[in-house]
PDB file of N, CA and C in Angstrom:
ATOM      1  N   UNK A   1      -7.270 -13.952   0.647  1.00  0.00           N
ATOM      2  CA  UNK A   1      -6.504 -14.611  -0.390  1.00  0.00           C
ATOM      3  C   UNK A   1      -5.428 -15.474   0.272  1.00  0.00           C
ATOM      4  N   UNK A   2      -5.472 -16.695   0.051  1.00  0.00           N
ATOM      5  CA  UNK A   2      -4.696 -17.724   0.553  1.00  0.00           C
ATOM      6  C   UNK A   2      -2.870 -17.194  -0.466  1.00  0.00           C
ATOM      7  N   UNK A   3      -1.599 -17.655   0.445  1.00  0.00           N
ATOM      8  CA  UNK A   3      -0.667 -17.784  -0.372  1.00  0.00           C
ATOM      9  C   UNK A   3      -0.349 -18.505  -1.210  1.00  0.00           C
ATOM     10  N   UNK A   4      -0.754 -19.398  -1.350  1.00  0.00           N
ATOM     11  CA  UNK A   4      -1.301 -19.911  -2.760  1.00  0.00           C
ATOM     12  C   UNK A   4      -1.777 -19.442  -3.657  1.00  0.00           C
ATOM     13  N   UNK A   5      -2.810 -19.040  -3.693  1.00  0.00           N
ATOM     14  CA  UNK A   5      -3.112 -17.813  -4.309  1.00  0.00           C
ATOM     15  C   UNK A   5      -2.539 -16.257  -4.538  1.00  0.00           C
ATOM     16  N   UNK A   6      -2.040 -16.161  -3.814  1.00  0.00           N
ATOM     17  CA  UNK A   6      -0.866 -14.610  -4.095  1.00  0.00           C
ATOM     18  C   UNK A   6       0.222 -15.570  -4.921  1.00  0.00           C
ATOM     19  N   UNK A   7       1.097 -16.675  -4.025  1.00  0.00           N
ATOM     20  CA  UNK A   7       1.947 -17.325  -5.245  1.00  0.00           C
ATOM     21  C   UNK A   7       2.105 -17.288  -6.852  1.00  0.00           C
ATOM     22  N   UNK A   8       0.285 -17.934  -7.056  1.00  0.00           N
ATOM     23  CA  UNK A   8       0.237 -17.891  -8.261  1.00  0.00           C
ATOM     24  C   UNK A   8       0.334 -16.724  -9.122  1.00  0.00           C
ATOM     25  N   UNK A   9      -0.195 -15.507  -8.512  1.00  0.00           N
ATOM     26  CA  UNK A   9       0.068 -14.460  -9.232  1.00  0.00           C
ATOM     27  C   UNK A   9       1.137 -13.572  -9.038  1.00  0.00           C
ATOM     28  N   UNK A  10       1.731 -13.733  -8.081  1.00  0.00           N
ATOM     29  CA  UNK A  10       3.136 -13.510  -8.239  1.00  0.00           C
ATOM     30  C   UNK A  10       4.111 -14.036  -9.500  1.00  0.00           C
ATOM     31  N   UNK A  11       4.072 -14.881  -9.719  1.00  0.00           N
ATOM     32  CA  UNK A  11       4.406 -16.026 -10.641  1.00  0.00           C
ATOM     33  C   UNK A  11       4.440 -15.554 -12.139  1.00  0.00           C
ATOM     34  N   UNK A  12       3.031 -15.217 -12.195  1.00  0.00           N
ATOM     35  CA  UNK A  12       2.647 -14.550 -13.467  1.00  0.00           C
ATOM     36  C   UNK A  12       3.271 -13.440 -13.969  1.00  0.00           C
ATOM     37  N   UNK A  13       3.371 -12.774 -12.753  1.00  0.00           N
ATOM     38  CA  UNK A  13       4.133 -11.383 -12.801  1.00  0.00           C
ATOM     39  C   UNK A  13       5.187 -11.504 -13.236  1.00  0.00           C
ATOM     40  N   UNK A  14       5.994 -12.606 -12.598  1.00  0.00           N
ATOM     41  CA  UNK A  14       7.866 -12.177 -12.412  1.00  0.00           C
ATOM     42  C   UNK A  14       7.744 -12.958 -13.968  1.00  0.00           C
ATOM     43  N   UNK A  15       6.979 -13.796 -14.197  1.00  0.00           N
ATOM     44  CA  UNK A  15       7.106 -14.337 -15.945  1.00  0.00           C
ATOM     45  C   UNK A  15       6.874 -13.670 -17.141  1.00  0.00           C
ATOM     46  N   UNK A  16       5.865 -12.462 -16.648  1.00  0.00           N
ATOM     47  CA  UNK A  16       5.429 -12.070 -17.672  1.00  0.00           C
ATOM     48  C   UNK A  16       6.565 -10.357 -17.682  1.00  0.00           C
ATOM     49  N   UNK A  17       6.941  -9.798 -16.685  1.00  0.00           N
ATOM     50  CA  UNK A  17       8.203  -8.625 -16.696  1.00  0.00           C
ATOM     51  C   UNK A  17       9.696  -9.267 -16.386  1.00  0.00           C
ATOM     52  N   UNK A  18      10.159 -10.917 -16.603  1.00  0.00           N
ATOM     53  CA  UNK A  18      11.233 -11.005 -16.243  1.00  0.00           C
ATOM     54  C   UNK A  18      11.497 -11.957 -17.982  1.00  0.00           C
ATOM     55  N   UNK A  19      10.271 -12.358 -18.661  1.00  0.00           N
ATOM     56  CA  UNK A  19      10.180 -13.265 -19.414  1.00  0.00           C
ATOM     57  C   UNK A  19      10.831 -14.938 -19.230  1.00  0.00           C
ATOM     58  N   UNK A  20      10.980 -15.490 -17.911  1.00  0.00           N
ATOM     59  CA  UNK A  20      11.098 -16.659 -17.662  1.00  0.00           C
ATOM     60  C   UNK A  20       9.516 -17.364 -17.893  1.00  0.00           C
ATOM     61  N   UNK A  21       9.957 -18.819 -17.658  1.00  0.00           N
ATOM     62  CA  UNK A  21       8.852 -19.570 -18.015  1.00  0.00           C
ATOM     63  C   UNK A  21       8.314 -19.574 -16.530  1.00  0.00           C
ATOM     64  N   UNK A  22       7.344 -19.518 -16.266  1.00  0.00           N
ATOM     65  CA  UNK A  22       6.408 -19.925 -15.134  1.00  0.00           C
ATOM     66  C   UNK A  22       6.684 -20.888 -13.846  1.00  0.00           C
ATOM     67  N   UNK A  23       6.489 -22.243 -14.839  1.00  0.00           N
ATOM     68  CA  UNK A  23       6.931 -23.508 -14.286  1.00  0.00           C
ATOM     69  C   UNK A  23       8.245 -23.515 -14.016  1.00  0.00           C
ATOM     70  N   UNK A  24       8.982 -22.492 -14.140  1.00  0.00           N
ATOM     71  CA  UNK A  24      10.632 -23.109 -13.441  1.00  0.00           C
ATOM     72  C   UNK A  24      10.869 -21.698 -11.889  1.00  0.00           C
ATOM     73  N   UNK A  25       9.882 -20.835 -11.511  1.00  0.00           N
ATOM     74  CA  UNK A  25       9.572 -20.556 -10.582  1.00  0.00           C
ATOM     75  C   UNK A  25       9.163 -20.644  -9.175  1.00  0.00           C
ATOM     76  N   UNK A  26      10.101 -21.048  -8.529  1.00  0.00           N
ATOM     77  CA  UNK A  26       9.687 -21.408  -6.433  1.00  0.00           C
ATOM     78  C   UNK A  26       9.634 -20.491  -6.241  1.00  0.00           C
ATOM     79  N   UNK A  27       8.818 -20.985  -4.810  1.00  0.00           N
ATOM     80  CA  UNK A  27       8.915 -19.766  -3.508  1.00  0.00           C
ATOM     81  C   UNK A  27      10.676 -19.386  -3.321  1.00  0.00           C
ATOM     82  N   UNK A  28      11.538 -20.367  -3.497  1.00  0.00           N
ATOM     83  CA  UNK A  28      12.889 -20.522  -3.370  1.00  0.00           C
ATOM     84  C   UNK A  28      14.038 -19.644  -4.064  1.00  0.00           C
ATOM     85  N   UNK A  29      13.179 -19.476  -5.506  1.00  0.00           N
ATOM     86  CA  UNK A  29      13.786 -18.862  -6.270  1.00  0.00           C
ATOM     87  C   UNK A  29      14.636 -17.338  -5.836  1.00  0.00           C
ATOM     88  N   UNK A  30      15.244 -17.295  -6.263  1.00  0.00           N
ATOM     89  CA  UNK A  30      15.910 -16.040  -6.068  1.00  0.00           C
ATOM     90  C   UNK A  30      16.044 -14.868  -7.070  1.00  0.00           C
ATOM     91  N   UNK A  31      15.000 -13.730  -6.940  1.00  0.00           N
ATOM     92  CA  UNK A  31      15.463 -12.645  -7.765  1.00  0.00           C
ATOM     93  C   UNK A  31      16.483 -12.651  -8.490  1.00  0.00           C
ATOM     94  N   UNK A  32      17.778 -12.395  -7.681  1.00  0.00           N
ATOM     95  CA  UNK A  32      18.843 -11.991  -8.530  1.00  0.00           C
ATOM     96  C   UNK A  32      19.520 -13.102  -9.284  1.00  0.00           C
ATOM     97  N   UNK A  33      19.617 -14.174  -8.307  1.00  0.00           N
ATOM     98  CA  UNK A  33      20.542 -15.479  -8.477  1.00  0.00           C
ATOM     99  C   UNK A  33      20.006 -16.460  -9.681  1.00  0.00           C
ATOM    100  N   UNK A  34      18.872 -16.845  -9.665  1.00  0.00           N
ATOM    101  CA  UNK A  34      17.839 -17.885 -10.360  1.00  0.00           C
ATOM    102  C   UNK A  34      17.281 -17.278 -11.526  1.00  0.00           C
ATOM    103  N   UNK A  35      16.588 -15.757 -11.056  1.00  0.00           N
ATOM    104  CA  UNK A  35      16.071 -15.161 -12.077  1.00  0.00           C
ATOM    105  C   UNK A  35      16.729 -13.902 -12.824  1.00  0.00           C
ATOM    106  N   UNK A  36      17.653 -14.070 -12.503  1.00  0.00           N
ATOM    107  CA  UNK A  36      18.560 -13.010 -13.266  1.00  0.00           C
ATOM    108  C   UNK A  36      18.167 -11.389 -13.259  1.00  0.00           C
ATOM    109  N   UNK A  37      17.320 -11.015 -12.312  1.00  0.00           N
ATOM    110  CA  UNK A  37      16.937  -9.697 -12.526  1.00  0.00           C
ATOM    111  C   UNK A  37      17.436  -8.574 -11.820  1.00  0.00           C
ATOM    112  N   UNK A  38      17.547  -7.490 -12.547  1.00  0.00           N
ATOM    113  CA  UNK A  38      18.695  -6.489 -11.515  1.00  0.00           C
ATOM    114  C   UNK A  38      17.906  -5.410 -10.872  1.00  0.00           C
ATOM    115  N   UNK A  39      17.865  -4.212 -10.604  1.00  0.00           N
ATOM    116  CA  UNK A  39      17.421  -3.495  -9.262  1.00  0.00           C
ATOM    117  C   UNK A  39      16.531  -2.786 -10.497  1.00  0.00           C
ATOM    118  N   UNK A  40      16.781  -2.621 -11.362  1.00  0.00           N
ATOM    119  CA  UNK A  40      15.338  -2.154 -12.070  1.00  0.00           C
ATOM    120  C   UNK A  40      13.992  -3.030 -12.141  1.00  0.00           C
ATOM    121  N   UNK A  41      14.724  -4.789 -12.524  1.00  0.00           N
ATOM    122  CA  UNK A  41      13.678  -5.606 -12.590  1.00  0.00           C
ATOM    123  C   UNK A  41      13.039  -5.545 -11.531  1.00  0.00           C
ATOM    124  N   UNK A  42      13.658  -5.504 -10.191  1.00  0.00           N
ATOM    125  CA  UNK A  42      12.847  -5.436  -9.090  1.00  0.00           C
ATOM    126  C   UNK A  42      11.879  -4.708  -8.687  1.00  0.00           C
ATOM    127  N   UNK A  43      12.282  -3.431  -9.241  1.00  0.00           N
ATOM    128  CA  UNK A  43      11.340  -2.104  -9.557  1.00  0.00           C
ATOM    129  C   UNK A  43      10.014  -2.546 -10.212  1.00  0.00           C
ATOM    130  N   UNK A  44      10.812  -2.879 -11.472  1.00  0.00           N
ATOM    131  CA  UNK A  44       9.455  -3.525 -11.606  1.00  0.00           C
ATOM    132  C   UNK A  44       8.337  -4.134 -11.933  1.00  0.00           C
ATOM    133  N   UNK A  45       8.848  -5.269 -11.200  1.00  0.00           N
ATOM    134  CA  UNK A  45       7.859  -6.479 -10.177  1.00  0.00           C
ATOM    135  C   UNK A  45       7.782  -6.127  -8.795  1.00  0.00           C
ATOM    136  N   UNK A  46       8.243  -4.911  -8.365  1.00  0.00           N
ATOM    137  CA  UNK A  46       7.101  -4.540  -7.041  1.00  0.00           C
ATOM    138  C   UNK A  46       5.924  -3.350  -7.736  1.00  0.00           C
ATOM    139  N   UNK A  47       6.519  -2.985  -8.727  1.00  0.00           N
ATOM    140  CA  UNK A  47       5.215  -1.920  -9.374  1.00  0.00           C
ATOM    141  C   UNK A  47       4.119  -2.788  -9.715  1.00  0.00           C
ATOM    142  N   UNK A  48       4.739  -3.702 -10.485  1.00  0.00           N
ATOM    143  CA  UNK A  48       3.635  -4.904 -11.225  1.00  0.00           C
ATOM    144  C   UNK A  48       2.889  -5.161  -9.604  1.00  0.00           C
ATOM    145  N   UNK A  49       3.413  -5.968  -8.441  1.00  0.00           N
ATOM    146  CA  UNK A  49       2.796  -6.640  -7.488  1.00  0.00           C
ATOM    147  C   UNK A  49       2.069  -5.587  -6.599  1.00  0.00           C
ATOM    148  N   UNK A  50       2.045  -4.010  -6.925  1.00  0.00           N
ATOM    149  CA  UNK A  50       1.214  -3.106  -6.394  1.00  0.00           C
ATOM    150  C   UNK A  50      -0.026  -2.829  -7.123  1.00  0.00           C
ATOM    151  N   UNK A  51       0.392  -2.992  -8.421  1.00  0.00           N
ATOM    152  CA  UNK A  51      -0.851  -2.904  -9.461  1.00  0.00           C
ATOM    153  C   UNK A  51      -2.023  -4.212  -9.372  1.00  0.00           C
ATOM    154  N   UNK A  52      -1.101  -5.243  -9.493  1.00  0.00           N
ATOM    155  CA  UNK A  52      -1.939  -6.317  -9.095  1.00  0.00           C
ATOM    156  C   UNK A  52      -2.780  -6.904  -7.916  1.00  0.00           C
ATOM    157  N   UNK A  53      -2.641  -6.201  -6.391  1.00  0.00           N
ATOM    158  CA  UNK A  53      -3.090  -6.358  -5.659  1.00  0.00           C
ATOM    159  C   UNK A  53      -3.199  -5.031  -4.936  1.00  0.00           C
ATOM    160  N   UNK A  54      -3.269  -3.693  -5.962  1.00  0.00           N
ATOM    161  CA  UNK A  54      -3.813  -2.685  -5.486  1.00  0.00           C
ATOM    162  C   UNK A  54      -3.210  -1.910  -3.800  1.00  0.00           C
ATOM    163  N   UNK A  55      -2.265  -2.327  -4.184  1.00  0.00           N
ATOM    164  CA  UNK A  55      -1.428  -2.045  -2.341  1.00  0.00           C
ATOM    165  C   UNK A  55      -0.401  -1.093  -2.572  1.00  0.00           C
ATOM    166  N   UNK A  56       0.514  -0.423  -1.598  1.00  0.00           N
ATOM    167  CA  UNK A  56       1.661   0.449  -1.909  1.00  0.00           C
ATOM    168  C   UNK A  56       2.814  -0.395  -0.927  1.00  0.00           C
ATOM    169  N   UNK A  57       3.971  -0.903  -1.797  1.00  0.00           N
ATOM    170  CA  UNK A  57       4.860  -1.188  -0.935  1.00  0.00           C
ATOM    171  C   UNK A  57       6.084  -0.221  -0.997  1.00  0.00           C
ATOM    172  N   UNK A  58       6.504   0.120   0.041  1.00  0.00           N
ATOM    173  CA  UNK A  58       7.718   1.262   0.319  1.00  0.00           C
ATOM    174  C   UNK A  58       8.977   0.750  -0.442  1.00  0.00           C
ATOM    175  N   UNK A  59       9.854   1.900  -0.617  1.00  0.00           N
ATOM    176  CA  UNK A  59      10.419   1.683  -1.749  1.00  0.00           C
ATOM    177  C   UNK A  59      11.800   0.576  -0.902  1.00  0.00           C
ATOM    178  N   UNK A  60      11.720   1.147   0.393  1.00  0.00           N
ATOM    179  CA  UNK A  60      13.056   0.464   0.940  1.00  0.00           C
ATOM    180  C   UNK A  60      12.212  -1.375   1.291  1.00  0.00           C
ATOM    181  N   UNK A  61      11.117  -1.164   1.575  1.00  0.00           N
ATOM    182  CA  UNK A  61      11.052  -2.535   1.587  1.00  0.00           C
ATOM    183  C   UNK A  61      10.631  -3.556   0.448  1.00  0.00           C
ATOM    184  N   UNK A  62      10.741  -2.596  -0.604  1.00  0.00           N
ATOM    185  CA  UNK A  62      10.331  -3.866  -2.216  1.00  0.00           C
ATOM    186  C   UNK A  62      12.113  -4.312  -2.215  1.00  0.00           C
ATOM    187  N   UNK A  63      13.048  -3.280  -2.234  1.00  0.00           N
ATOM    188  CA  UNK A  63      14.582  -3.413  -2.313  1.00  0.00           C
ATOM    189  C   UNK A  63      14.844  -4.709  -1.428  1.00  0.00           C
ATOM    190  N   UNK A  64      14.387  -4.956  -0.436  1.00  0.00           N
ATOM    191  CA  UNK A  64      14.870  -5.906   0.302  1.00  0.00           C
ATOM    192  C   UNK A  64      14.280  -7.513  -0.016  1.00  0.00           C
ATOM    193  N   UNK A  65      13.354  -7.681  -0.436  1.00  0.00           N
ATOM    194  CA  UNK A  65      12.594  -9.178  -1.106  1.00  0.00           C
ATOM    195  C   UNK A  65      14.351 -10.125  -2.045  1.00  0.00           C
ATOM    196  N   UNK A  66      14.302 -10.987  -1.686  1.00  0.00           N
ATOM    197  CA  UNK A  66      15.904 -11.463  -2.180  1.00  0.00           C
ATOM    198  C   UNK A  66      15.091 -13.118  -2.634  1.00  0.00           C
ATOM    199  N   UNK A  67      13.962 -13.403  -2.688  1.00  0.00           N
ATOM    200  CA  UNK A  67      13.334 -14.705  -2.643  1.00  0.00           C
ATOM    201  C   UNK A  67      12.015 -14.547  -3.052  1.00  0.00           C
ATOM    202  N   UNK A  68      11.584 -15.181  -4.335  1.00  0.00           N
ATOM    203  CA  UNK A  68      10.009 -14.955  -4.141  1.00  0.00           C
ATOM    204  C   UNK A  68       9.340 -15.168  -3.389  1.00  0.00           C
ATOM    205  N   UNK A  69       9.381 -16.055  -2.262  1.00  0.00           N
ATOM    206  CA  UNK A  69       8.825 -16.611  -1.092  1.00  0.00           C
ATOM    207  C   UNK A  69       8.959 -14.930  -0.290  1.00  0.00           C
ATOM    208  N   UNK A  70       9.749 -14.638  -0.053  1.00  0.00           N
ATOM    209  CA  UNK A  70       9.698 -13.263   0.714  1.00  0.00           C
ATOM    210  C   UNK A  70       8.676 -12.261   0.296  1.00  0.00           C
ATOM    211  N   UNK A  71       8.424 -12.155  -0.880  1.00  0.00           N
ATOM    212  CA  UNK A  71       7.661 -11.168  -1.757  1.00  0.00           C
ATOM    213  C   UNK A  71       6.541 -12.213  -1.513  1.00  0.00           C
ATOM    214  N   UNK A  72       6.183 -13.357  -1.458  1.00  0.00           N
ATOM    215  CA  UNK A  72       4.445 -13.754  -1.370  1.00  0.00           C
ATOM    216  C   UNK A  72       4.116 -13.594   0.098  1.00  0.00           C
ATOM    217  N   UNK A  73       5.367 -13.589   1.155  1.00  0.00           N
ATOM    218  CA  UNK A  73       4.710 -13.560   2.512  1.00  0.00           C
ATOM    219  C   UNK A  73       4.242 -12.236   2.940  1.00  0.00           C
ATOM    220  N   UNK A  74       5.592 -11.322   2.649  1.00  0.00           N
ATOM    221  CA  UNK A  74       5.141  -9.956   2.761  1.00  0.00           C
ATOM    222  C   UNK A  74       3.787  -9.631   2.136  1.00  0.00           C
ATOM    223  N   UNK A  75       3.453  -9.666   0.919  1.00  0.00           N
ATOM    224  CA  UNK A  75       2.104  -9.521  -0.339  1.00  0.00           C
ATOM    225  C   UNK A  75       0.816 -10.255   1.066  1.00  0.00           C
ATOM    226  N   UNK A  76       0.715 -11.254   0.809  1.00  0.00           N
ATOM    227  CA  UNK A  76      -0.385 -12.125   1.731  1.00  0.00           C
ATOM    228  C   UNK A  76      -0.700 -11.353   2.898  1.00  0.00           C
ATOM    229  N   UNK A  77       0.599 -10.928   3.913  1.00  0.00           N
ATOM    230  CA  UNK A  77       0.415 -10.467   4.845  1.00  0.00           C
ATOM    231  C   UNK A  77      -0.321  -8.789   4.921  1.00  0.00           C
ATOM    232  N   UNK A  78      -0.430  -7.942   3.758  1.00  0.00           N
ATOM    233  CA  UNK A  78      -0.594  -7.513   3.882  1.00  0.00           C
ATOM    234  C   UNK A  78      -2.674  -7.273   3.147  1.00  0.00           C
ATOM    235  N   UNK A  79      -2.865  -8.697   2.613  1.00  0.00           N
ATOM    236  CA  UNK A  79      -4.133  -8.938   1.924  1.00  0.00           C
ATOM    237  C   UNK A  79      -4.683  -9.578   3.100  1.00  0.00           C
TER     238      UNK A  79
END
C-alpha cells in the first residue's frame, strides 16, 4: 500500500471520528492544533487506524503522532 493510499484512508478516519470535512485535511495538519482533537480523540483515531489496517499500535506510540503526516508514515511503514 502506497502512502497515498494509507493517506487517503487515514483521512476518512480522522473525518469520519473527528467530524471535519475531508478536503481541509494535510499530511501537515495537526491533531491538536488544526483539528481540534484531545487525547481521547486520539484514542480514537489510533483504534479506528488499527481497525482499519488490522495492525496494533502501542499505546505510548499512538500518544506521540502530533501531525497526520506522522500517523501515515508510521501506518505505511508498518504495511
Amino acid at each position: 500500500m502506497t502512502n497515498n493510499e494509507v493517506f487517503n484512508k487515514v483521512k476518512a478516519i480522522i473525518a469520519d471520528k473527528l467530524a471535519v470535512d475531508e478536503n481541509t485535511i494535510t499530511r501537515e495538519s495537526s491533531f491538536v492544533n488544526d483539528l481540534k482533537a484531545d487525547s481521547m480523540d486520539i484514542l480514537d483515531l489510533v483504534s479506528g487506524f488499527e481497525e482499519e489496517f488490522d495492525i496494533t499500535i502501542p499505546d505510548e506510540k499512538g500518544r506521540t503522532f502530533e501531525t497526520v503526516g506522522e500517523a501515515v508514515d508510521y501506518l505505511a511503514s508498518l504495511l
